[in-house]
PDB file of N, CA and C in Angstrom:
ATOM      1  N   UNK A   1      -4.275  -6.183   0.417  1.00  0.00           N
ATOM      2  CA  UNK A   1      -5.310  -5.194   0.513  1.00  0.00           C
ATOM      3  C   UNK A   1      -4.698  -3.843   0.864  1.00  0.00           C
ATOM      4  N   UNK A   2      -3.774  -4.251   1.814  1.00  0.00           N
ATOM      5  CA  UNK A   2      -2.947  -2.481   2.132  1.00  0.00           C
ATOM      6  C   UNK A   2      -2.309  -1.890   0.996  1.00  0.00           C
ATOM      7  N   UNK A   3      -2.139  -2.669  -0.479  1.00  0.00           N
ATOM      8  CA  UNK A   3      -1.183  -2.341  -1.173  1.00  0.00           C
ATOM      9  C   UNK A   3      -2.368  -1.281  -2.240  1.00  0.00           C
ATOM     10  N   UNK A   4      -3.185  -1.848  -2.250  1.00  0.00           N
ATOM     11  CA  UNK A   4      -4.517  -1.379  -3.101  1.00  0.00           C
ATOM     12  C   UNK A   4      -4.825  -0.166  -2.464  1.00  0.00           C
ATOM     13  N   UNK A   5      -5.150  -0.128  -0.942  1.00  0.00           N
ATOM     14  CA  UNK A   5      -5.082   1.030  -0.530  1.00  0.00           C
ATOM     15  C   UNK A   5      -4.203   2.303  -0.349  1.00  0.00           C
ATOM     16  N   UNK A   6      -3.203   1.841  -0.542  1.00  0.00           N
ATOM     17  CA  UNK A   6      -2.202   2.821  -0.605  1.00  0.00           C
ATOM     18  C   UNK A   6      -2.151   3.424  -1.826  1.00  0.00           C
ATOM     19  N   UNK A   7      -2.408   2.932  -2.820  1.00  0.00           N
ATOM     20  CA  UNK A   7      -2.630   3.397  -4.309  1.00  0.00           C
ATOM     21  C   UNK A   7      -3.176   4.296  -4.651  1.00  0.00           C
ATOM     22  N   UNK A   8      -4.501   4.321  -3.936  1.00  0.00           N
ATOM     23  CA  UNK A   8      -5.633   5.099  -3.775  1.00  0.00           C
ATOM     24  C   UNK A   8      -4.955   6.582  -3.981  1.00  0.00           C
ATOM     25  N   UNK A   9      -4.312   7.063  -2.982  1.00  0.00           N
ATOM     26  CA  UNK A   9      -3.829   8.287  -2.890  1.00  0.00           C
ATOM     27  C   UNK A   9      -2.877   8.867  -4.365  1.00  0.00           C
ATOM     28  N   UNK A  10      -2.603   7.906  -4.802  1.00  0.00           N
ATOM     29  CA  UNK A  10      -1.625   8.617  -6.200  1.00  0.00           C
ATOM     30  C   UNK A  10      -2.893   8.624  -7.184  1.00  0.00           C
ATOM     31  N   UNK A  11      -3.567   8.227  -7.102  1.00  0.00           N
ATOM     32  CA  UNK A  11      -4.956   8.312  -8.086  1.00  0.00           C
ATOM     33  C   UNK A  11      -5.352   9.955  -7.904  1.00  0.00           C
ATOM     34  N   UNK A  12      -5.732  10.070  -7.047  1.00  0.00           N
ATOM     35  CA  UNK A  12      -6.557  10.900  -6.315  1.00  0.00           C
ATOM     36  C   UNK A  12      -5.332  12.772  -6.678  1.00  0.00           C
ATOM     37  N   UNK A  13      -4.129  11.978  -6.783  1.00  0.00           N
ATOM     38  CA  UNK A  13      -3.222  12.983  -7.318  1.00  0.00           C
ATOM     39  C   UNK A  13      -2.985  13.225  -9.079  1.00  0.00           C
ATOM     40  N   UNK A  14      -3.588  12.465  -9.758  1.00  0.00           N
ATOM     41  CA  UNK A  14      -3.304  12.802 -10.990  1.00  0.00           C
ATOM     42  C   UNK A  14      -3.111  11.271 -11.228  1.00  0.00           C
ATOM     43  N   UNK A  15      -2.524  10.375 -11.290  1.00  0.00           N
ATOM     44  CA  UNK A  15      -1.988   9.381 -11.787  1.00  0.00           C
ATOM     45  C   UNK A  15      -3.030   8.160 -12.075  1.00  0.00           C
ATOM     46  N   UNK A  16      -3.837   8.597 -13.231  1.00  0.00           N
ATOM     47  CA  UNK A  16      -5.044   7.894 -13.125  1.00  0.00           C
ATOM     48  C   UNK A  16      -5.592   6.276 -13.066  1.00  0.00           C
ATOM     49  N   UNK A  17      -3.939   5.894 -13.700  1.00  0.00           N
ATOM     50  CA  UNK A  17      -3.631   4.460 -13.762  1.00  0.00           C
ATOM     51  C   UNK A  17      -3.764   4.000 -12.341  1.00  0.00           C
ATOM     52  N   UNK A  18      -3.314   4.349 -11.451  1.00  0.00           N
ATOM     53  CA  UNK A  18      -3.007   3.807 -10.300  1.00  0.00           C
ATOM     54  C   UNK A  18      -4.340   3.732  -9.658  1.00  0.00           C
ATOM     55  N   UNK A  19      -5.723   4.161  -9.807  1.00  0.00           N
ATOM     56  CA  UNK A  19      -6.449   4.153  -9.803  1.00  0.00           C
ATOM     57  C   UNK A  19      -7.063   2.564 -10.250  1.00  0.00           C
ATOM     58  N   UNK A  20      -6.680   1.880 -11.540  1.00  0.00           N
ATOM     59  CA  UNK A  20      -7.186   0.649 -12.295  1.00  0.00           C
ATOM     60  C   UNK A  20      -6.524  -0.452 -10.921  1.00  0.00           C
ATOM     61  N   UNK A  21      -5.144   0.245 -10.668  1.00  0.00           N
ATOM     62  CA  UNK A  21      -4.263  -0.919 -10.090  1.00  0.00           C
ATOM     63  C   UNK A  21      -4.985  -1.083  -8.779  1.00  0.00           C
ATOM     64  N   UNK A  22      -5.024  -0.031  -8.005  1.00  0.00           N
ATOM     65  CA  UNK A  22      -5.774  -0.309  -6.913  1.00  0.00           C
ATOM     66  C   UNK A  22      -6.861  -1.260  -6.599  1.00  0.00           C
ATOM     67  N   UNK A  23      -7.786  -0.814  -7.856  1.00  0.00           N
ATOM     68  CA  UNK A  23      -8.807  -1.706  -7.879  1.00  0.00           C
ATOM     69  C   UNK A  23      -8.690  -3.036  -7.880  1.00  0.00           C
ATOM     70  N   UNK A  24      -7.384  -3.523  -9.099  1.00  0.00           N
ATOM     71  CA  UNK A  24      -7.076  -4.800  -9.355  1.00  0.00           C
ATOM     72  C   UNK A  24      -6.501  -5.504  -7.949  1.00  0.00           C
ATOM     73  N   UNK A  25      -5.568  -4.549  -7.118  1.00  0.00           N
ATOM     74  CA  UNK A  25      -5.314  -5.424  -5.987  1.00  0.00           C
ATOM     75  C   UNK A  25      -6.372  -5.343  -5.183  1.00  0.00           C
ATOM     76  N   UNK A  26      -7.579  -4.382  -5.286  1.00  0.00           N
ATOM     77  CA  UNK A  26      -8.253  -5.250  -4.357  1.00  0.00           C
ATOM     78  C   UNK A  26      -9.276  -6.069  -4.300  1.00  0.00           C
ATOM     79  N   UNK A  27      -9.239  -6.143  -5.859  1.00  0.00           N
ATOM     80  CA  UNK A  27     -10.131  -7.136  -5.926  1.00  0.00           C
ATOM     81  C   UNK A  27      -9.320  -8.745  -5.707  1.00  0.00           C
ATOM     82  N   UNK A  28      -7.987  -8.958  -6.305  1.00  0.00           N
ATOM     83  CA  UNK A  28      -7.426 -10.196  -5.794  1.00  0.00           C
ATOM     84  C   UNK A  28      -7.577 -10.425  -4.563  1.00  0.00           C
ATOM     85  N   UNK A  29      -7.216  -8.906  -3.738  1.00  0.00           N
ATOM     86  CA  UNK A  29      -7.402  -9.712  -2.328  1.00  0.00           C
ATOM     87  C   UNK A  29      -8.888 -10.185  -2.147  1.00  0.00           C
ATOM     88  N   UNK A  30      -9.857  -9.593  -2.398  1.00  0.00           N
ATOM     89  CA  UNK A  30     -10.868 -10.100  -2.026  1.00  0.00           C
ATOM     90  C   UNK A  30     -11.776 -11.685  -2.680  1.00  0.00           C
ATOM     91  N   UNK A  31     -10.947 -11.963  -3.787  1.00  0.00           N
ATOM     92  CA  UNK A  31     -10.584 -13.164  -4.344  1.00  0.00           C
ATOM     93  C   UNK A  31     -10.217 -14.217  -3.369  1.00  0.00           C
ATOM     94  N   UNK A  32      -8.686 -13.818  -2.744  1.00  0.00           N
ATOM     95  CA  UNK A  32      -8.546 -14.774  -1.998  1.00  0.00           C
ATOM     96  C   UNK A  32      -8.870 -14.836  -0.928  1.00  0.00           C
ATOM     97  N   UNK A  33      -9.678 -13.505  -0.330  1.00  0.00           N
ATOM     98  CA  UNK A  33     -10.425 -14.021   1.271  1.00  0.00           C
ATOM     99  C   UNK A  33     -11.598 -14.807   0.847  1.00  0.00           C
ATOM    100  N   UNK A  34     -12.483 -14.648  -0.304  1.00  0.00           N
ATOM    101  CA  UNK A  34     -13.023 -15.789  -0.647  1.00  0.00           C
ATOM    102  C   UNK A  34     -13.024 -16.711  -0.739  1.00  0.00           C
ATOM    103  N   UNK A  35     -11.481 -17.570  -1.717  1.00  0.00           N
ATOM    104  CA  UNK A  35     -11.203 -18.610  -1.539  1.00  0.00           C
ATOM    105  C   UNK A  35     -11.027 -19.099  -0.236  1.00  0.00           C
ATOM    106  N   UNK A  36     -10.149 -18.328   0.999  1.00  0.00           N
ATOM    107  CA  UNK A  36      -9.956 -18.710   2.118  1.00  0.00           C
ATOM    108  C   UNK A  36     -11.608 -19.242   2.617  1.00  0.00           C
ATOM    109  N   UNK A  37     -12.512 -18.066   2.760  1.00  0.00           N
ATOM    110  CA  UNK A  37     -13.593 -18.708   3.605  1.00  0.00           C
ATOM    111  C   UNK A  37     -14.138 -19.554   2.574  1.00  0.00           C
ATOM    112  N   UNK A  38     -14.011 -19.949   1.419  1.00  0.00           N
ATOM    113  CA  UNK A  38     -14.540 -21.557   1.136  1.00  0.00           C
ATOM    114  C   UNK A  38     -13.815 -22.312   1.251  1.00  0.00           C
ATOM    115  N   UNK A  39     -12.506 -22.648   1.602  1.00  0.00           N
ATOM    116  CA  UNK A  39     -11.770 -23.569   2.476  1.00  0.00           C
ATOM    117  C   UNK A  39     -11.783 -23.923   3.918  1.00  0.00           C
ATOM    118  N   UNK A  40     -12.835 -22.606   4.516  1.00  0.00           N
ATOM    119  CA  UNK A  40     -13.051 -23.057   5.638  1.00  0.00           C
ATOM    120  C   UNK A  40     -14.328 -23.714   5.731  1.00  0.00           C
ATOM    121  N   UNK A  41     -15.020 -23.292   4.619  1.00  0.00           N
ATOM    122  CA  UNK A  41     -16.307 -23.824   4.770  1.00  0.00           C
ATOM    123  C   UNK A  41     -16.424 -25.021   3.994  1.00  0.00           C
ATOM    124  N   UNK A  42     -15.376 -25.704   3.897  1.00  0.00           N
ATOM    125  CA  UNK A  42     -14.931 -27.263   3.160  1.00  0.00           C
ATOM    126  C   UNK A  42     -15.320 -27.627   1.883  1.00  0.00           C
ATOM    127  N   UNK A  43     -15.623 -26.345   0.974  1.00  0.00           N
ATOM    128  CA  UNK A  43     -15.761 -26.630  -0.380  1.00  0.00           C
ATOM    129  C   UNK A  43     -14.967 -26.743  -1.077  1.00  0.00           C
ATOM    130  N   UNK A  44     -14.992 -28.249  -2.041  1.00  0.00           N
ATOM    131  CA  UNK A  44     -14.299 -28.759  -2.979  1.00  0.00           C
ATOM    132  C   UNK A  44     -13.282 -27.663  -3.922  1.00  0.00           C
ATOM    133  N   UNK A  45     -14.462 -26.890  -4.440  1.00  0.00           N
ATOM    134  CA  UNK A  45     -13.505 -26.097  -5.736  1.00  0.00           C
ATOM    135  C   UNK A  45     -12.994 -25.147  -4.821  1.00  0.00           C
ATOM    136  N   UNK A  46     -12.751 -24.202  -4.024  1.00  0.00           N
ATOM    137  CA  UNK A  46     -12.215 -23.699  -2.846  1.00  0.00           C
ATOM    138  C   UNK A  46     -10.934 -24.413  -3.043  1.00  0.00           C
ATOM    139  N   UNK A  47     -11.055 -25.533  -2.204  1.00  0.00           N
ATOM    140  CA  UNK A  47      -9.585 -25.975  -2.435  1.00  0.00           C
ATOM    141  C   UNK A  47      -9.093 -26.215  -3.015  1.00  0.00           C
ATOM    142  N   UNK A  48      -9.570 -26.280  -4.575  1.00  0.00           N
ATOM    143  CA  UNK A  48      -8.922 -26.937  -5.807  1.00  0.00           C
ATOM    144  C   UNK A  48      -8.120 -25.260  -6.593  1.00  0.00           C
ATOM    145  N   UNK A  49      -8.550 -24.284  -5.839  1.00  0.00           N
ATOM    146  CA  UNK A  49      -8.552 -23.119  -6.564  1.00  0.00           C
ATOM    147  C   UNK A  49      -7.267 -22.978  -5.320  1.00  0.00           C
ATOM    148  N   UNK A  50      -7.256 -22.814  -4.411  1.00  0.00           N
ATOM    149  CA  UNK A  50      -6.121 -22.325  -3.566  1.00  0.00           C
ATOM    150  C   UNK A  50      -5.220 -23.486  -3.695  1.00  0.00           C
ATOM    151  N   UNK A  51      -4.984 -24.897  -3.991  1.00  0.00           N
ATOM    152  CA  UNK A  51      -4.231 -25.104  -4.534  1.00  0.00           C
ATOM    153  C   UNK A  51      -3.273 -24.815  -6.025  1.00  0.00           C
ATOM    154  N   UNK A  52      -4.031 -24.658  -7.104  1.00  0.00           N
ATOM    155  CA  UNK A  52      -3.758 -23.855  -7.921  1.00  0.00           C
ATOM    156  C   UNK A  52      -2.957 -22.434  -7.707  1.00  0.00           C
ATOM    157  N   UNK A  53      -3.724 -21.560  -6.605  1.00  0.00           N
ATOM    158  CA  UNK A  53      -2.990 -20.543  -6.324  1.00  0.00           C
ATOM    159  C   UNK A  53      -1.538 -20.564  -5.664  1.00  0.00           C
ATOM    160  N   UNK A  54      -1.891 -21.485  -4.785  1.00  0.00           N
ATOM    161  CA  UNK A  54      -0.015 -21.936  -4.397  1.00  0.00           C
ATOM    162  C   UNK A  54       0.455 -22.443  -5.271  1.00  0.00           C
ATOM    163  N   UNK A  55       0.358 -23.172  -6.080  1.00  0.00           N
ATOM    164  CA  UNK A  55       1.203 -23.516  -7.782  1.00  0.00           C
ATOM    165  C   UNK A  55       1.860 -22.168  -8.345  1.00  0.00           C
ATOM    166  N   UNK A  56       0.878 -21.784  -8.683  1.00  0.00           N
ATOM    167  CA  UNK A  56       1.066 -20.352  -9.592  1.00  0.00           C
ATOM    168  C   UNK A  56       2.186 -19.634  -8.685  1.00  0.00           C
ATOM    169  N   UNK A  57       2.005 -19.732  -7.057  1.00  0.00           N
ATOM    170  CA  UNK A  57       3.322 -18.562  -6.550  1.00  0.00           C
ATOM    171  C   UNK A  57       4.445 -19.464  -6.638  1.00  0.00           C
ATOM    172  N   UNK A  58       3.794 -20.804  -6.502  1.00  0.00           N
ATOM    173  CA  UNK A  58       5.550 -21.705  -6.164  1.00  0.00           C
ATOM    174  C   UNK A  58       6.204 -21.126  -7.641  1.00  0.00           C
ATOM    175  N   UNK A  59       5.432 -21.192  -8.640  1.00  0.00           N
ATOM    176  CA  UNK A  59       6.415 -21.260  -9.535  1.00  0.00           C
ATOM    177  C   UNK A  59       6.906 -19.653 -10.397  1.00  0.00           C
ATOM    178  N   UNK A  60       6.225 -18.878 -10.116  1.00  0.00           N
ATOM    179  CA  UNK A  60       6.454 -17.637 -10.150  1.00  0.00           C
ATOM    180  C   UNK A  60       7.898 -17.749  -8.995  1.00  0.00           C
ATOM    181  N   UNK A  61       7.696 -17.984  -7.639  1.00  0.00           N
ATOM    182  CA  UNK A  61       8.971 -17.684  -7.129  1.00  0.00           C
ATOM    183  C   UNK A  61      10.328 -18.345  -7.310  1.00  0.00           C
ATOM    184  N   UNK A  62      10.286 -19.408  -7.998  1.00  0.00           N
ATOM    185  CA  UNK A  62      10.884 -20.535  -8.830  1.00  0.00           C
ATOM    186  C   UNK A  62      11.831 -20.370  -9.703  1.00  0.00           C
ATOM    187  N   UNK A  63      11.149 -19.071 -10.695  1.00  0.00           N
ATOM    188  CA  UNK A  63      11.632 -18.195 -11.758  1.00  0.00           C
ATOM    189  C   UNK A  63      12.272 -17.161 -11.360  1.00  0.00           C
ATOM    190  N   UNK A  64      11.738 -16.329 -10.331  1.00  0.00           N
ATOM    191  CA  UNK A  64      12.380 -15.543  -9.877  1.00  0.00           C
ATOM    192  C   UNK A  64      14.006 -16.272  -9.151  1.00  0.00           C
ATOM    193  N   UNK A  65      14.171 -17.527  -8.448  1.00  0.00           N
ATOM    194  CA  UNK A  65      15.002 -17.779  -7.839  1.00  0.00           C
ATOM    195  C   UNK A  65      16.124 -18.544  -8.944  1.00  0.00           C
ATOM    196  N   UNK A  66      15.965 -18.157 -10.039  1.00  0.00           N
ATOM    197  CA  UNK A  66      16.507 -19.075 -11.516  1.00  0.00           C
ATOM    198  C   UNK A  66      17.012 -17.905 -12.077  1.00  0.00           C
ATOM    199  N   UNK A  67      16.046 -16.765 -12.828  1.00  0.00           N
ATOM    200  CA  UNK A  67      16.468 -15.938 -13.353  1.00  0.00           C
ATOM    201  C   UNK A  67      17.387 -14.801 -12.547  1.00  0.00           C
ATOM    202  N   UNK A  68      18.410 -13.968 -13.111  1.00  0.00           N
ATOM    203  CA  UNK A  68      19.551 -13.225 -12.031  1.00  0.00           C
ATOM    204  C   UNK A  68      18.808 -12.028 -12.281  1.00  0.00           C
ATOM    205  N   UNK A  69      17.519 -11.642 -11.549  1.00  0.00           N
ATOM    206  CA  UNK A  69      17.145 -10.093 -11.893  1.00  0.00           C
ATOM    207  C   UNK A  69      17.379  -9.469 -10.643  1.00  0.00           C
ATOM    208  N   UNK A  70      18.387  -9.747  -9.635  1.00  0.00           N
ATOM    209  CA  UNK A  70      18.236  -9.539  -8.206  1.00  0.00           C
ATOM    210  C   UNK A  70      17.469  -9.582  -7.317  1.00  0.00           C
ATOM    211  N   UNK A  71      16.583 -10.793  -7.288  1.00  0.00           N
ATOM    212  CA  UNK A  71      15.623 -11.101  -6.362  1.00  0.00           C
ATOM    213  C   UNK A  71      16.595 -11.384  -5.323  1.00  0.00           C
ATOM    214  N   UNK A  72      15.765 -10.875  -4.313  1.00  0.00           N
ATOM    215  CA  UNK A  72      16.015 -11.432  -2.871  1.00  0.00           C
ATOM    216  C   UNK A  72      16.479 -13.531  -2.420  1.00  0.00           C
ATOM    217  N   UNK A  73      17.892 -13.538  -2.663  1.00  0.00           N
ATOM    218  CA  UNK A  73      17.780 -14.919  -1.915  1.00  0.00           C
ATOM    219  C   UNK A  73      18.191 -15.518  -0.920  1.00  0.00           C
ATOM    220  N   UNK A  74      17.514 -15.145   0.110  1.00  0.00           N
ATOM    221  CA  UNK A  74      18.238 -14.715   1.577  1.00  0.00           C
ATOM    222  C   UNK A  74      17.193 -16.499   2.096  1.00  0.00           C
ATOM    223  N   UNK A  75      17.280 -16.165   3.340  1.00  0.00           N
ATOM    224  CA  UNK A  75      16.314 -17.501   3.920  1.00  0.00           C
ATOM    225  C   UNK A  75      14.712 -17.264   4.132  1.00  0.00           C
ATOM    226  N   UNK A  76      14.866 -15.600   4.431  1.00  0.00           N
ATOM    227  CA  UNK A  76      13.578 -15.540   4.848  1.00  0.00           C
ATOM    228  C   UNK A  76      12.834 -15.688   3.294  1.00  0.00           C
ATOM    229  N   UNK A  77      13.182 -15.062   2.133  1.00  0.00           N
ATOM    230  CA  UNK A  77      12.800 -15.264   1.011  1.00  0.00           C
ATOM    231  C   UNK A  77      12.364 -16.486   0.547  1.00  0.00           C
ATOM    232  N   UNK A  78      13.084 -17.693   0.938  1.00  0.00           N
ATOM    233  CA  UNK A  78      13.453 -18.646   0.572  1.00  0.00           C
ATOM    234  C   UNK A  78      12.011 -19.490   1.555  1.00  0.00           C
ATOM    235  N   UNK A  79      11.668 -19.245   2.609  1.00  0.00           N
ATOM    236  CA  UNK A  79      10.957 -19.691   3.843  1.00  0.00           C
ATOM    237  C   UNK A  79       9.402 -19.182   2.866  1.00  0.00           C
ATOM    238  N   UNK A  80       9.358 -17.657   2.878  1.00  0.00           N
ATOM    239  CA  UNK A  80       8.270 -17.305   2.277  1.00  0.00           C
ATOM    240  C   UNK A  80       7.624 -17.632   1.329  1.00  0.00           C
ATOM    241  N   UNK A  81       8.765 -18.164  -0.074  1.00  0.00           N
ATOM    242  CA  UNK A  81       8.051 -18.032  -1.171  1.00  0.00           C
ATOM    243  C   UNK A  81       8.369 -19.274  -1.830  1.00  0.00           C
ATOM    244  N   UNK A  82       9.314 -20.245  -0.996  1.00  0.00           N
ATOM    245  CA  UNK A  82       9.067 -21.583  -1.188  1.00  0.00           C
ATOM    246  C   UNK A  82       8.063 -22.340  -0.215  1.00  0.00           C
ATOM    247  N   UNK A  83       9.262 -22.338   0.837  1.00  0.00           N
ATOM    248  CA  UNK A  83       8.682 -23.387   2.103  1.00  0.00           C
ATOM    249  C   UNK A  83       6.999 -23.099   1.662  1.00  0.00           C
ATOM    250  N   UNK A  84       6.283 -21.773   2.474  1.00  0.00           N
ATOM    251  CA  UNK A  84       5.336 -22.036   3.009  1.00  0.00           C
ATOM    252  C   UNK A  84       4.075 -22.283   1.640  1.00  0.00           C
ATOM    253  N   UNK A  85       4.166 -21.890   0.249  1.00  0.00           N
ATOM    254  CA  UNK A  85       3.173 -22.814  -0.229  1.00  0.00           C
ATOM    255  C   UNK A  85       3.444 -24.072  -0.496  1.00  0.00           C
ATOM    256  N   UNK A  86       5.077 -24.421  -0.262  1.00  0.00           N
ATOM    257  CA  UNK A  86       4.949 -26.202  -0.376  1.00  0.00           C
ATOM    258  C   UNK A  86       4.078 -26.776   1.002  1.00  0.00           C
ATOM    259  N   UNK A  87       4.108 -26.026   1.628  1.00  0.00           N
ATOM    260  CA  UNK A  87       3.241 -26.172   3.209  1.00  0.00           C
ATOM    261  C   UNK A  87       1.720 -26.365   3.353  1.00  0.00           C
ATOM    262  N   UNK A  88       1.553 -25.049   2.397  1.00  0.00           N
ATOM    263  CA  UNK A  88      -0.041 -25.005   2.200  1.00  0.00           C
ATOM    264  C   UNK A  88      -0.377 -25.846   1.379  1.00  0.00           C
ATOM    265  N   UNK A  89       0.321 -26.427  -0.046  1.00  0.00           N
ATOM    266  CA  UNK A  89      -0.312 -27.155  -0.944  1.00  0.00           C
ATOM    267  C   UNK A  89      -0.112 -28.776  -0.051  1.00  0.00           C
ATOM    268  N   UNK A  90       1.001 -29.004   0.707  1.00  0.00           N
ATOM    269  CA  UNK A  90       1.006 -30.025   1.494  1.00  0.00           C
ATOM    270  C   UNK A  90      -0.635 -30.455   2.426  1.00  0.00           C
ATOM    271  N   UNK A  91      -0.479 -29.125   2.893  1.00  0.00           N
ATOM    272  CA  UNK A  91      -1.564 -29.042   3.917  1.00  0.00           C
ATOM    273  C   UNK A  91      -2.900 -29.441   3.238  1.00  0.00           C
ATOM    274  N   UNK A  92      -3.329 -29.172   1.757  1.00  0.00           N
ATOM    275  CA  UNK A  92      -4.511 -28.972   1.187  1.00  0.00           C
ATOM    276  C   UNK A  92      -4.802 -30.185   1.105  1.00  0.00           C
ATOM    277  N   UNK A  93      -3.976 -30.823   0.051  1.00  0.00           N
ATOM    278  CA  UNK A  93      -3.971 -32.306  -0.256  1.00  0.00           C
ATOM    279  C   UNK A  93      -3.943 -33.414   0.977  1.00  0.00           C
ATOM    280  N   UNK A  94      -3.414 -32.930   2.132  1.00  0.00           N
ATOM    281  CA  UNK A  94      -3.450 -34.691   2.943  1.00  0.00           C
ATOM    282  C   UNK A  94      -4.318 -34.990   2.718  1.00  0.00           C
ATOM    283  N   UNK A  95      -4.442 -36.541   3.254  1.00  0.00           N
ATOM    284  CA  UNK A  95      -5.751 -37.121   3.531  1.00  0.00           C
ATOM    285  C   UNK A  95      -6.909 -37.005   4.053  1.00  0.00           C
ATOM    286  N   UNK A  96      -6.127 -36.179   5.338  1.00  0.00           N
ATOM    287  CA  UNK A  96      -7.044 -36.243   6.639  1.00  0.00           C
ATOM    288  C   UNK A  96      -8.212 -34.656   5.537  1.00  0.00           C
ATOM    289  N   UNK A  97      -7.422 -33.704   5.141  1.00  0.00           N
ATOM    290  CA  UNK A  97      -8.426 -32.958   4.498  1.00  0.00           C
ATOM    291  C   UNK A  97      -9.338 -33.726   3.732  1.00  0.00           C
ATOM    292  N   UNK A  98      -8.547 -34.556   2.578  1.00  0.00           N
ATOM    293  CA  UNK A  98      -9.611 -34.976   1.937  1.00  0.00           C
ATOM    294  C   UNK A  98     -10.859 -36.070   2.427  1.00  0.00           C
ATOM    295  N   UNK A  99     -10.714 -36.669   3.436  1.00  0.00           N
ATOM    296  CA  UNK A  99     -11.530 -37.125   4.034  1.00  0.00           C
ATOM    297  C   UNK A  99     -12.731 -35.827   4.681  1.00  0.00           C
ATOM    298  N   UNK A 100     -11.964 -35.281   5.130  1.00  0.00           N
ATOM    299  CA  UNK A 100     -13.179 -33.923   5.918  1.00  0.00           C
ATOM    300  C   UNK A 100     -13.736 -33.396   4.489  1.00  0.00           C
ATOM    301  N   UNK A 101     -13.358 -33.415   3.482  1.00  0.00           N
ATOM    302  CA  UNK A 101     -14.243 -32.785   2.492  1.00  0.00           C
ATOM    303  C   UNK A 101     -14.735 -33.635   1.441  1.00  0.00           C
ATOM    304  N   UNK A 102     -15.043 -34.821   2.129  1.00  0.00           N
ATOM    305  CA  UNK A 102     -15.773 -36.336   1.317  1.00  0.00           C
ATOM    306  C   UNK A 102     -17.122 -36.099   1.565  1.00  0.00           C
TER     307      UNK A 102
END
């Protein structure tokens, strides 16, 4: 959401594109605070959608850690954009969730 907002200002200078982009990031973010509060509020497609969404980064960062375009491959990189959606998609799927959302 800060990234959308920051955009704002090069719009506002001439750069009219940055204007579309803004919008686009903030509408993702507000995408995924959605998804978030229907994962809290234990709906099915909620979680079927934020799993999906951790797919999509695992493997976006996947590519990045394959292809030599100088991505970052340090640990914290490695923590961020592996570990923690193997974490979250871990987290989505146990049991104990899918029982709470039976």
């Amino acid at each position: 959401m800060i990234a959308g907002i920051a955009a704002a200002p090069f719009a506002l200078a001439g750069e009219i594109f940055m204007a579309a982009l803004a919008a686009a990031t903030l509408l993702l973010a507000l995408a995924t605070c959605l998804v978030a509060i229907g994962v809290v509020w234990r709906r099915r497609r909620a979680r079927i959608i934020a799993v999906a969404l951790e797919v999509v980064c695992l493997l976006g960062s996947a590519l990045l850690l394959v292809i030599p375009i100088g991505a970052n491959r340090g640990p914290v990189s490695l923590m961020v954009n592996i570990a923690m959606p193997v974490a979250v998609i871990v987290l989505l799927r146990s049991k104990a969730v899918g029982e709470a959302f039976s």
